[in-house]
Protein backbone atom coordinates (compact mmCIF):
# COMPACT_ATOMS: atom_id res chain seq x y z
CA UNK A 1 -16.17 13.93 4.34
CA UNK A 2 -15.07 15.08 0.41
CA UNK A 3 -11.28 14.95 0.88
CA UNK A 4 -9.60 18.09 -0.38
CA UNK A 5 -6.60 16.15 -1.75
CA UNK A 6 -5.63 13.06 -3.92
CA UNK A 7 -3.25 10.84 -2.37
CA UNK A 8 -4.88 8.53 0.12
CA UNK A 9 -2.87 7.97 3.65
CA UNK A 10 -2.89 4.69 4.98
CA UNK A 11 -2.77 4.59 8.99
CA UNK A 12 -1.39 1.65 10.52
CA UNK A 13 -3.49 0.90 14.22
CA UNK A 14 -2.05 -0.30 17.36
CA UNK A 15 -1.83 0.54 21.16
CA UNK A 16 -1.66 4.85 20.75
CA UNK A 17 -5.20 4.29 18.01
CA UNK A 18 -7.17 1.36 19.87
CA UNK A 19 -10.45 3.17 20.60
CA UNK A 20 -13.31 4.67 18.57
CA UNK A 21 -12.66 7.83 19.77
CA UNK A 22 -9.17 7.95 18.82
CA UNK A 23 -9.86 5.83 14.96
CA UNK A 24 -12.67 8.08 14.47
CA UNK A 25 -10.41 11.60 15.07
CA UNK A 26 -8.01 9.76 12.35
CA UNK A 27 -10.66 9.35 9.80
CA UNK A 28 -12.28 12.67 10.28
CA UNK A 29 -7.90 14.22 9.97
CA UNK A 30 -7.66 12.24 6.65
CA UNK A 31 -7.20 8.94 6.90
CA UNK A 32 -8.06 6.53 4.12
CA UNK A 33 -7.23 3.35 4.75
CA UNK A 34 -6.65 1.51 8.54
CA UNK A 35 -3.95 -0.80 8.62
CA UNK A 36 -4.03 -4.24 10.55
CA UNK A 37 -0.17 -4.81 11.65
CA UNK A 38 -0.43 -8.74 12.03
CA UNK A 39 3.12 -8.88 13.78
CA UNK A 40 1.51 -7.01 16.58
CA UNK A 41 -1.90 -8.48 18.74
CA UNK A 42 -3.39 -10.89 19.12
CA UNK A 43 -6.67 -11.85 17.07
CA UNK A 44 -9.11 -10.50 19.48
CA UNK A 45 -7.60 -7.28 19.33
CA UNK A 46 -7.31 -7.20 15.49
CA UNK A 47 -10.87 -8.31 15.49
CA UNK A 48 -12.09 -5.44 17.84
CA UNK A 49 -10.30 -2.31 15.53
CA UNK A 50 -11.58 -4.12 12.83
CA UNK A 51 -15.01 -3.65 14.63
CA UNK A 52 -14.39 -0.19 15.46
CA UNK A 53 -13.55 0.49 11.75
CA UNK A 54 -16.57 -0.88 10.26
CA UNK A 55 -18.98 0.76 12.71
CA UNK A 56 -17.21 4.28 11.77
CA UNK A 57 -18.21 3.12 8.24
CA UNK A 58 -21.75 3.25 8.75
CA UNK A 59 -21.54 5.85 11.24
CA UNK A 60 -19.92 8.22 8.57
CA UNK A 61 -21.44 6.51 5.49
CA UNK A 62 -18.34 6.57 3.81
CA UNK A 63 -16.36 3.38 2.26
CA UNK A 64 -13.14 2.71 4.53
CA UNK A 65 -10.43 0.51 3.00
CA UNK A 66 -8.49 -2.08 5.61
CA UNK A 67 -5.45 -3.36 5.15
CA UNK A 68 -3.62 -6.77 6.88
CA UNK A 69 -0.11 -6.49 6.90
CA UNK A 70 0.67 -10.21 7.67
CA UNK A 71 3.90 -10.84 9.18
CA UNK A 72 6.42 -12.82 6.98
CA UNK A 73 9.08 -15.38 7.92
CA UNK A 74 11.14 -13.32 10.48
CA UNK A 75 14.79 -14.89 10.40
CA UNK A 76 16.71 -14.32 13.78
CA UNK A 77 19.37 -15.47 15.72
CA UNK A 78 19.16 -17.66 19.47
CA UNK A 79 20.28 -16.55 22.14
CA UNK A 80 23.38 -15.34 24.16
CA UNK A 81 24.51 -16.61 27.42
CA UNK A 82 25.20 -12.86 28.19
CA UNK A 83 22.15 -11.88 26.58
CA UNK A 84 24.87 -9.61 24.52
CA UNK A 85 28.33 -9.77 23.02
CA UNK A 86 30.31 -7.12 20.87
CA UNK A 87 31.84 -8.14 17.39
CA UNK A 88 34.68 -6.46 15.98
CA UNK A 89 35.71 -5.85 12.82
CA UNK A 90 38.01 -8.75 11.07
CA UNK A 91 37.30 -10.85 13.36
CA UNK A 92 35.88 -14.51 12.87
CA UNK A 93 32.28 -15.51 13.78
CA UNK A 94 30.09 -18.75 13.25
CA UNK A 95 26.33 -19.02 12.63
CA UNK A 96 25.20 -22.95 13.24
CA UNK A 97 22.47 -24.81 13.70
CA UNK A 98 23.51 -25.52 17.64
CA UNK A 99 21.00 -25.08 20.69
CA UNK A 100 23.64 -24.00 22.82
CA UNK A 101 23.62 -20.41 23.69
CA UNK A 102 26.07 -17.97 22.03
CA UNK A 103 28.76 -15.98 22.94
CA UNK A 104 31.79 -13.96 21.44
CA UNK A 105 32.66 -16.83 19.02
CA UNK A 106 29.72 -18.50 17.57
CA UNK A 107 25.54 -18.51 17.81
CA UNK A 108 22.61 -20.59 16.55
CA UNK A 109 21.29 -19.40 13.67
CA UNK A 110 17.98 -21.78 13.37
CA UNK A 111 17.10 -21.72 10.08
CA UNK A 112 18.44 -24.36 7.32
CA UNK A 113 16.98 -22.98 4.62
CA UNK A 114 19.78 -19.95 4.77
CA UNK A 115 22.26 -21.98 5.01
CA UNK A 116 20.93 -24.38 2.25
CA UNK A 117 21.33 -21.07 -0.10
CA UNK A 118 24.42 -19.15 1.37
CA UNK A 119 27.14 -19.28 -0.96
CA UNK A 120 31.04 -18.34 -0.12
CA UNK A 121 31.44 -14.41 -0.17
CA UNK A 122 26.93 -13.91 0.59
CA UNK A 123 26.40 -11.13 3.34
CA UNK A 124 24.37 -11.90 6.17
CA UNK A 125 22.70 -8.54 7.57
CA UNK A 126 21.78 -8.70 11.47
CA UNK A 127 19.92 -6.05 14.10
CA UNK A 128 18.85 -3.91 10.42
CA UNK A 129 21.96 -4.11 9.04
CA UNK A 130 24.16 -2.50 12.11
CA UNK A 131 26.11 -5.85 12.34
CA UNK A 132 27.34 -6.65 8.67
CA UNK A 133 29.09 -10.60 8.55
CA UNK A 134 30.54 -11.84 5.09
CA UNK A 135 30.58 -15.68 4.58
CA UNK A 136 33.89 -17.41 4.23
CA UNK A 137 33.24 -21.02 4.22
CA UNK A 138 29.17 -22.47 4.50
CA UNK A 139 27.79 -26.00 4.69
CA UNK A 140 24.09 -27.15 5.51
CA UNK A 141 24.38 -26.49 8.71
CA UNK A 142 26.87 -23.93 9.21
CA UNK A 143 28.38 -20.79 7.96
CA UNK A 144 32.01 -19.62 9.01
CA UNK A 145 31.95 -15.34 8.47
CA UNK A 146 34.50 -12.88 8.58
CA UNK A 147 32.91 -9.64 10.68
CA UNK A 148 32.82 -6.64 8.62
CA UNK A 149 30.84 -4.36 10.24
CA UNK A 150 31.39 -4.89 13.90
CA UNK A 151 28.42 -4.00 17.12
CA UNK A 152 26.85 -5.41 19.78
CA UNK A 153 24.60 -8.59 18.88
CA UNK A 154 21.84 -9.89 21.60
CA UNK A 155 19.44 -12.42 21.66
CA UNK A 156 16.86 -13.03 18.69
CA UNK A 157 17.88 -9.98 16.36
CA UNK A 158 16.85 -10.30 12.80
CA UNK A 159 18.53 -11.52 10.17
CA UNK A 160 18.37 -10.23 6.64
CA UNK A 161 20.13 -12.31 3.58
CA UNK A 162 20.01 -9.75 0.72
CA UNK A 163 22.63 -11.57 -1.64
CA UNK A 164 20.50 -14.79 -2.22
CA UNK A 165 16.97 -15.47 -3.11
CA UNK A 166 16.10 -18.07 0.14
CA UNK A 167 14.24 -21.12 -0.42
CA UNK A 168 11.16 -19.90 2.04
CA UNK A 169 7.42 -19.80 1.07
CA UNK A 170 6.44 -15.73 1.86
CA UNK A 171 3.36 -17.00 4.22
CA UNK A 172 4.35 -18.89 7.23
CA UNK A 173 2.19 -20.80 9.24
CA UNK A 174 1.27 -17.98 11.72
CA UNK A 175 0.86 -15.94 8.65
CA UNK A 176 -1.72 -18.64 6.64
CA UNK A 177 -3.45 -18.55 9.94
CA UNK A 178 -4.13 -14.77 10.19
CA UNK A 179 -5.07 -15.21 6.53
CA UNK A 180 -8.11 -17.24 6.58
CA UNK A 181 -8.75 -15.59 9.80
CA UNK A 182 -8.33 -11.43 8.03
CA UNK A 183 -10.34 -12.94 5.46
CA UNK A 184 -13.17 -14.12 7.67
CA UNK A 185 -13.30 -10.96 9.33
CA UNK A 186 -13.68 -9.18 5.60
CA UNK A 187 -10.54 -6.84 5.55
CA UNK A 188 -10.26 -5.65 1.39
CA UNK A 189 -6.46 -5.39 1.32
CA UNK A 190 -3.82 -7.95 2.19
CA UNK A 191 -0.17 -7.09 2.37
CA UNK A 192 2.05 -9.79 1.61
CA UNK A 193 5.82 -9.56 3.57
CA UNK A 194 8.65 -11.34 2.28
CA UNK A 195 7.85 -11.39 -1.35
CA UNK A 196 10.74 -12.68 -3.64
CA UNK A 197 9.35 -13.94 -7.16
CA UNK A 198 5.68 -14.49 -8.73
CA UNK A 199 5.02 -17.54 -7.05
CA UNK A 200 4.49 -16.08 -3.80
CA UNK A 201 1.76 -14.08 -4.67
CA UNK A 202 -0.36 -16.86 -6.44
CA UNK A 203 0.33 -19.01 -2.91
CA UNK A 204 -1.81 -16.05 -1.18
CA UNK A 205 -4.24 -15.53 -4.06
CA UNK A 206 -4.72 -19.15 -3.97
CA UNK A 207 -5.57 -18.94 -0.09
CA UNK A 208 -7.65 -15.42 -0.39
CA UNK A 209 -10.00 -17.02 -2.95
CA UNK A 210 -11.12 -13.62 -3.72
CA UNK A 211 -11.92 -12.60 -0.54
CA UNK A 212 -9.04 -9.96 -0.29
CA UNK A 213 -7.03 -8.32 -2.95
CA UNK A 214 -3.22 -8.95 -3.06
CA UNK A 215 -0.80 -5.92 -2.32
CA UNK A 216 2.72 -7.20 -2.60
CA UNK A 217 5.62 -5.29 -0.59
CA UNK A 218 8.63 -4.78 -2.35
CA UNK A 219 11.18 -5.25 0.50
CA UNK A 220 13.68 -7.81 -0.76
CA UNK A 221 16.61 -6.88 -3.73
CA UNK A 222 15.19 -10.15 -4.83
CA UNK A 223 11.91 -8.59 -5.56
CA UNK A 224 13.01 -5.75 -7.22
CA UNK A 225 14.84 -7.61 -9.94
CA UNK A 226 11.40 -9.69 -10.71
CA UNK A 227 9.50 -6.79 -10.06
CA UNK A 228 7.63 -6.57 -13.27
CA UNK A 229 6.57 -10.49 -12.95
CA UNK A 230 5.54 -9.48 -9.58
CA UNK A 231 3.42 -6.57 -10.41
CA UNK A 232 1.35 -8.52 -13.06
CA UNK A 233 0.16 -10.94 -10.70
CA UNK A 234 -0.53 -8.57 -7.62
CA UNK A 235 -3.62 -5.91 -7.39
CA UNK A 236 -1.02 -3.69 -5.74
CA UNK A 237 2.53 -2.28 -4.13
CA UNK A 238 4.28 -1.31 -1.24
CA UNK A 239 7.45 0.19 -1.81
CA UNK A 240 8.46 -0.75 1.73
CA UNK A 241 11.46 0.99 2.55
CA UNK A 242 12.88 -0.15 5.80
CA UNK A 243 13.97 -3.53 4.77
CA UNK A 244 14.89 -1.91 1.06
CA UNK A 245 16.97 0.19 2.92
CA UNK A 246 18.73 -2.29 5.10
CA UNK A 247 19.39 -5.06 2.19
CA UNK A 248 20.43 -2.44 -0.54
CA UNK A 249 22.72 0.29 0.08
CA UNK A 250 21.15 3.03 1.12
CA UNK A 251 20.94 5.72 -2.02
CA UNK A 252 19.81 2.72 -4.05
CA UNK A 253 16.18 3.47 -2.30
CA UNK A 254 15.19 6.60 -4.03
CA UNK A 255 15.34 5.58 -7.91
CA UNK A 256 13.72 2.45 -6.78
CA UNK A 257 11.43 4.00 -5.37
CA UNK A 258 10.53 6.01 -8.59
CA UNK A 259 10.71 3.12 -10.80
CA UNK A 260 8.29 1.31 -9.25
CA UNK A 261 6.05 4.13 -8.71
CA UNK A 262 5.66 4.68 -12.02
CA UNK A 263 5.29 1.38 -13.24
CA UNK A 264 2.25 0.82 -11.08
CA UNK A 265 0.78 3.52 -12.59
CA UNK A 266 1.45 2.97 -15.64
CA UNK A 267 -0.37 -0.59 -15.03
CA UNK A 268 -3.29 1.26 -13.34
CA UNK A 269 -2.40 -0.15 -10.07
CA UNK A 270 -2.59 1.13 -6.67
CA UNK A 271 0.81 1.75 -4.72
CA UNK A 272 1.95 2.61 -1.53
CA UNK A 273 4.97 4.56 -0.45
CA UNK A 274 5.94 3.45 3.45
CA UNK A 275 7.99 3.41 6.20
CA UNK A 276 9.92 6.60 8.23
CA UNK A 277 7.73 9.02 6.35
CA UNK A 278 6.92 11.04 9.94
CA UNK A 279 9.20 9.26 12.48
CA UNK A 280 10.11 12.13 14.35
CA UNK A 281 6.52 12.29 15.05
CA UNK A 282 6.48 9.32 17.43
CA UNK A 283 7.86 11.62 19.86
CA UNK A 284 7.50 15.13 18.38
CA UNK A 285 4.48 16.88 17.58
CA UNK A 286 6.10 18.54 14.43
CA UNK A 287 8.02 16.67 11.71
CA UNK A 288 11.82 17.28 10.64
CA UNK A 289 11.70 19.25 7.18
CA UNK A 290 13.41 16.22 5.39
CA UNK A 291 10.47 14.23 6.49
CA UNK A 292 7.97 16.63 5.06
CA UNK A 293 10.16 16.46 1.57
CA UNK A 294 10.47 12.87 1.79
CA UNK A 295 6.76 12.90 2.00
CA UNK A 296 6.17 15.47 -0.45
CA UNK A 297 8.46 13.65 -3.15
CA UNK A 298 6.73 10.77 -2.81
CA UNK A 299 3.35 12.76 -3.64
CA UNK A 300 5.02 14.47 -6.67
CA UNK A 301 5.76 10.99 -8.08
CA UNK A 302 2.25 10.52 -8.42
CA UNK A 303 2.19 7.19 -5.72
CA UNK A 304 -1.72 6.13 -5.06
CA UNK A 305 -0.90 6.67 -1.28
CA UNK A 306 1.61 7.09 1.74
CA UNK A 307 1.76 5.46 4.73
CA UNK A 308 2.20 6.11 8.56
CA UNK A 309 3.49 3.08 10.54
CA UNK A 310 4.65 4.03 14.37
CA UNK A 311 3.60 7.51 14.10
CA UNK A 312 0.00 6.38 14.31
CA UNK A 313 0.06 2.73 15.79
CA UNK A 314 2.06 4.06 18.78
CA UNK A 315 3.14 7.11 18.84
CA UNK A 316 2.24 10.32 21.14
CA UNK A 317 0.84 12.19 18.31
CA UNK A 318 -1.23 9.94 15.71
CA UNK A 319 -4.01 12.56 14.97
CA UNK A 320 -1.45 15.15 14.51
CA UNK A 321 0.50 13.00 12.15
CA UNK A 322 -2.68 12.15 9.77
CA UNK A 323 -3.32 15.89 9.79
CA UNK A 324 0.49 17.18 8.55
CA UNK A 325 0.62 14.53 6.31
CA UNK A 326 -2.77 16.03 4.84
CA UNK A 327 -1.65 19.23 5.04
CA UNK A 328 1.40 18.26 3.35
CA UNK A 329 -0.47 16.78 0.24
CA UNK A 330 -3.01 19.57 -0.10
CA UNK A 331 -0.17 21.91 -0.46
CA UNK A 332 1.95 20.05 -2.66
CA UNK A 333 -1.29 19.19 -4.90
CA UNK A 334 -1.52 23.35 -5.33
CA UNK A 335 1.63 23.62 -6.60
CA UNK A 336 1.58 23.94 -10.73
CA UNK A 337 4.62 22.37 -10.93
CA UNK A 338 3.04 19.36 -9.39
CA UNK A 339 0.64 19.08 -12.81
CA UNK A 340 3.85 19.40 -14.89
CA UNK A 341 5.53 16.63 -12.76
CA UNK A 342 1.91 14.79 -13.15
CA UNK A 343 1.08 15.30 -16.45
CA UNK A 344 4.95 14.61 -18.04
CA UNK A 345 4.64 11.67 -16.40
CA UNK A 346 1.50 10.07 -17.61
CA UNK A 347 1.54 6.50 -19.54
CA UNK A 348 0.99 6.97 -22.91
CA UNK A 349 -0.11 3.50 -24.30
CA UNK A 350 -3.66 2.94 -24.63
CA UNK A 351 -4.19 -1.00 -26.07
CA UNK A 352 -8.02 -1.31 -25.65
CA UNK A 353 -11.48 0.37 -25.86
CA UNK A 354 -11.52 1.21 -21.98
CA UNK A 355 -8.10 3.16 -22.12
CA UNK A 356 -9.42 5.46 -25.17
CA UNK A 357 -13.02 5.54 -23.15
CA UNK A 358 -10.89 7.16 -19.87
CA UNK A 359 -8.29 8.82 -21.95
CA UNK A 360 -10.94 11.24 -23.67
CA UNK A 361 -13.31 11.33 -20.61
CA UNK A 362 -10.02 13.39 -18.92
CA UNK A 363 -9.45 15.15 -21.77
CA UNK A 364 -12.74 16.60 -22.27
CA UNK A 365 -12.71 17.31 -18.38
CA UNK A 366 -9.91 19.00 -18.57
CA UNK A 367 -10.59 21.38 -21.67
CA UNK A 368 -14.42 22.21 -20.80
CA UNK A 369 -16.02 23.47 -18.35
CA UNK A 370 -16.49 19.82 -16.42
CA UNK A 371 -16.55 19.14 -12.79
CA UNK A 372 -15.67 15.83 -12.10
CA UNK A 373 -15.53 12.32 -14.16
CA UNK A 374 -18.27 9.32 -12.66
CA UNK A 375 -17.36 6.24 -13.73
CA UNK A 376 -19.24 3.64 -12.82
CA UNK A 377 -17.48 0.08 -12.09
CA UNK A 378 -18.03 -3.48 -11.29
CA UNK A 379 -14.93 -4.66 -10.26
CA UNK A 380 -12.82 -1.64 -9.96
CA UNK A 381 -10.85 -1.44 -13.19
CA UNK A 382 -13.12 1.30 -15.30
CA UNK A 383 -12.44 3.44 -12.02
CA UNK A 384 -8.24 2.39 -11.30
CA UNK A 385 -7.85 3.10 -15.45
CA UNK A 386 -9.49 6.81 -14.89
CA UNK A 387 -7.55 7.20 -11.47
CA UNK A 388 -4.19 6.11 -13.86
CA UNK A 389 -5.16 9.02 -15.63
CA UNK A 390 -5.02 11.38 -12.91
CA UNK A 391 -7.45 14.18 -14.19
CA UNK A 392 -7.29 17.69 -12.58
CA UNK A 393 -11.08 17.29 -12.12
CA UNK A 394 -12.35 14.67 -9.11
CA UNK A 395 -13.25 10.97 -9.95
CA UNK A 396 -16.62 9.52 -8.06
CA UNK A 397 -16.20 5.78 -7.99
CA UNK A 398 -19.81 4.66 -8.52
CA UNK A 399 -20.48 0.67 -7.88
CA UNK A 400 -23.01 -1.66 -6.02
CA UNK A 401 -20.38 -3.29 -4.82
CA UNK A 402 -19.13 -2.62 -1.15
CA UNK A 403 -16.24 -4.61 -1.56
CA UNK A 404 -15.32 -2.63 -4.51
CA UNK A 405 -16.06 0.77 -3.22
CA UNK A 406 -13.78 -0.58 0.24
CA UNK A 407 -10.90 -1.08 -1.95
CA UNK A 408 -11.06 1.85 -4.34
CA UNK A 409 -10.48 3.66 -1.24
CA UNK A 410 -6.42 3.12 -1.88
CA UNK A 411 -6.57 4.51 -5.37
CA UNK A 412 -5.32 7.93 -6.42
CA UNK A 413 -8.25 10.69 -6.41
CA UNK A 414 -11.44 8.15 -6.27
CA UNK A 415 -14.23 8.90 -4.10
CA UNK A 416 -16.22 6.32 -3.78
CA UNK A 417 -20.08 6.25 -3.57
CA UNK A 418 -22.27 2.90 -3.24
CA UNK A 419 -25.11 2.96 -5.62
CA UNK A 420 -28.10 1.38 -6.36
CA UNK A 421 -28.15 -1.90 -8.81
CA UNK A 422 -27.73 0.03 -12.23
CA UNK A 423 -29.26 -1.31 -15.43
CA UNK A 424 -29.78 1.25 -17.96
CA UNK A 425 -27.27 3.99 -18.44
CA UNK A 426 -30.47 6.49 -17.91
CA UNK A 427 -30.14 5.66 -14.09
CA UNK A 428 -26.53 5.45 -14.07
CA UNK A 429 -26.05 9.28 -15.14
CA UNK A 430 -28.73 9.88 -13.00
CA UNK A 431 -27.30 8.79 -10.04
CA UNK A 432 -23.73 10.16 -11.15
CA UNK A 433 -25.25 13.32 -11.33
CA UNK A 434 -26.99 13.11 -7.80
CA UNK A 435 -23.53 11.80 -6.22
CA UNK A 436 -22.30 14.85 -7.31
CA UNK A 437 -24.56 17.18 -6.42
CA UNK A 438 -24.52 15.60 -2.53
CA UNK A 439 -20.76 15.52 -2.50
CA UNK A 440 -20.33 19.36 -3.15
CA UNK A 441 -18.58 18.09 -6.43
CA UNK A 442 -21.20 20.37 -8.79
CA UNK A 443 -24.03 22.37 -8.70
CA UNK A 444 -27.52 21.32 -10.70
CA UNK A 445 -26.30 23.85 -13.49
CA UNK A 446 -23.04 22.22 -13.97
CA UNK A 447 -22.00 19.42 -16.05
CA UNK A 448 -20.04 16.07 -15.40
CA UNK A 449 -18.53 13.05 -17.49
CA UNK A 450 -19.87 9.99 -16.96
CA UNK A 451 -18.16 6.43 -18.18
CA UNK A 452 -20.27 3.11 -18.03
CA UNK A 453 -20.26 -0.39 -19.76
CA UNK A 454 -23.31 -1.56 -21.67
CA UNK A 455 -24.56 -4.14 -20.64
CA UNK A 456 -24.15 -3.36 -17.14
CA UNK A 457 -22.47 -5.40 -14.37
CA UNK A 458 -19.96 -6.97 -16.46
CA UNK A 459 -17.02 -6.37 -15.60
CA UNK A 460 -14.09 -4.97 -18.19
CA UNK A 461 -17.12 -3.67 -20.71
CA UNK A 462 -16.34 -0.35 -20.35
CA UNK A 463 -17.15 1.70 -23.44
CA UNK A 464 -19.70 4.72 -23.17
CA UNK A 465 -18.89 8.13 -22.16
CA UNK A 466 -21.17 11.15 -22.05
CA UNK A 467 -21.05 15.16 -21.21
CA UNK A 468 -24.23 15.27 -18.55
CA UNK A 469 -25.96 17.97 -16.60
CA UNK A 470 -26.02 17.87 -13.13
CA UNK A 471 -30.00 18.41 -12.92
CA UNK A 472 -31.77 15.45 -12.44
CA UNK A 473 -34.93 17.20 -14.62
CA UNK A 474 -33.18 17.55 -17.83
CA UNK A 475 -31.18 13.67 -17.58
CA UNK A 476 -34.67 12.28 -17.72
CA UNK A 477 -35.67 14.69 -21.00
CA UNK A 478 -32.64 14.17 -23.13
CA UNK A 479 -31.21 11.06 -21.99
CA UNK A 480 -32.59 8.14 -25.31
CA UNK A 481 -34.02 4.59 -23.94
């Protein structure tokens, strides 16, 4: 199951993926990482694909990342006693706090926390943005709008309040709920919606306790402007476009997008480039060509992974979609200009022992005859600072640790491989060099790199490195006690 690429995809489940049949043809097409969509089922049916996923796990005896996309505060509107009215530009419209159902003139708007941070001349974005009202005169429990951008407006459309950062916790209750229950099940990767500033993401960590790791989604302007804060207290990133797209203007999304890209690599962090990347394929069975660029770009940026949402959770053609957006990334990964692009684009600060330990590991992998780097890991971090330095060789991420290997799955170029408890570094290139040899990575007369901390299993100790040969004999002759 060696992939032939090294950006993951992440496949997001739902009622077109809900059967072992169907999960299992999306592994075996490429897919990394399954993704739990918490706004959608209930938890017996996120319990039962998380079932399906795990017994594909030992069925294939390969590590398989999951990811819980919990929901977020979702801000809407009431209802309308026509179920739907038109706006029209320049005309005036009210948002309260009023039961009564809407029409032409006015609708609830049941949530006092936007009103509590609306300020005169704030936007308020409704039905993703198509419907575009500008506040002229707020109180706390009202806001009187000009229409700017006029459209038809039904009952419970979203809401999105891009000008203002709101005075709502990112986990609601539903979404503390699915928490502890995601947690309980053992999923590796949370998502967290609705992130605006660091605090957020220590709520969830707090909650967690460990049992998850804590991928932020950048989907608020808010959260770009404290991005950096954000990314030092998260494990990962979604660059989640859909709601970027509908709070900022529109050609705002790309350099974003690159920014944050490379700042997650630069901090050795996994990221995730999402939304629209295949939407045609919910319907067609080939992509548009500006979806296979979009796609592609994001690869040549050097992102950790990309993501399907619809295509695969209910689409016509999931299996299909996995496979283009493989094909896609195995192409793009041939291209030379994608090592330029790579390589020009690679972090150059290295602050501690571990980052000189990776840095020459690649670099004597990538001037000698080497076939892949082993690096064996306790917590992750030896193996996310050698996937920072994406190598042209491949990276085997070697731990004891299930939980590890599970979510190692998201970073750039690892494949992971459980291993035996390791306690002298004798064993540890000997079973480098065996994962190897079974993954069709080498042959017994090659050679690999492996990196290790002495003592073993403790984490952030990384600081050996050593040229090995791939048959097991001659490890045991040369290798000192």
């Amino acid at each position: 199951m060696r992939r032939l690429r090294n950006v993951k995809i992440v496949a997001t489940l739902g009622p077109a993926s809900n059967d072992y049949e169907t999960i299992r043809a999306l592994f075996e097409a490429g897919a990394d990482v399954f993704r739990l969509n918490m706004s959608h089922g209930d938890h017996s049916e996120i319990r039962a694909r998380h079932d399906i996923i795990r017994k594909i796990e030992t069925d294939t005896g390969r590590p398989i990342a999951i990811l819980a996309d919990l929901q977020g505060p979702k801000l809407r509107v009431g209802v309308f006693a026509k179920e739907e009215v038109e706006l029209v530009a320049g005309q005036p419209f009210r948002l309260d706090l009023d039961e009564k159902e809407g029409n032409a003139d006015r609708v609830q708007l049941p949530h006092p926390e936007i009103f509590a941070a609306l300020e005169v001349g704030s936007s308020l974005l409704v039905n993703d943005g198509k419907i575009r009202l500008t506040v002229d005169e707020c109180g706390k429990d009202y806001a009187n709008c000009t229409v700017t951008v006029g459209g038809m407006i039904s009952n419970r459309k979203g809401v999105n309040v891009p000008d203002v950062v709101l005075p709502l916790r990112a986990l609601s209750e539903k979404d503390r709920a699915d928490l502890e229950f995601v947690c309980e099940l053992g999923v590796d990767w949370l998502a967290l919606s609705f992130v605006q500033r660091p605090e957020d993401v220590h709520e969830a960590r707090e909650l967690a306790k460990g049992r998850a790791a804590i991928l932020s989604k950048i989907e608020k302007p808010a959260a770009v402007k404290s991005f950096d804060e954000i990314l030092k207290v998260s494990d990962g990133i979604m660059v989640a476009r859909g709601d970027l797209g509908v709070e900022l203007p529109v050609q705002n999304v790309p350099p974003i997008q690159k920014r944050l890209v490379r700042a997650c690599r630069a901090a050795a962090k996994p990221v995730i480039v999402a939304t629209q990347m295949l939407e045609s394929m919910i319907e067609s069975p080939m992509p548009t060509r500006a979806e296979v660029s979009d796609v592609a770009a994001a690869i040549y940026e050097g992102t950790d992974a990309v993501m399907l949402s619809a295509e695969s959770a209910a689409g016509h053609y999931p299996v299909e979609a996995v496979m283009t957006m493989d094909a896609v990334a195995r192409e793009v990964e041939s291209d030379p200009t994608y090592r330029e692009v790579i390589e020009a684009s690679r972090a150059g600060k290295k602050a501690t022992v571990a980052d000189g330990i990776v840095s020459a590991a690649r670099e004597i992998a990538e001037t000698t005859d080497i076939k892949a780097i082993c690096c064996f890991s306790q917590s992750g971090t030896t193996a996310l600072l050698v996937a920072r330095e994406r190598p042209r060789v491949p990276i085997i991420g070697m731990t004891a640790i299930q939980k590890t290997a599970r979510r190692l799955c998201l970073s750039w170029g690892l494949h992971c491989v459980m291993t035996g408890e390791v306690t002298r570094f004798k064993m540890a290139v000997v079973n480098a060099a065996r994962a190897a040899r079974e993954g069709g990575f080498a042959d017994a007369s090659d050679q690999i790199v492996v990196t290790a901390g002495v003592p073993f299993n403790q984490p952030g100790t990384t600081n050996i490195l050593r040229v090995a040969p791939c048959e097991e004999r001659l490890i045991y002759k040369t290798e000192p006690e």
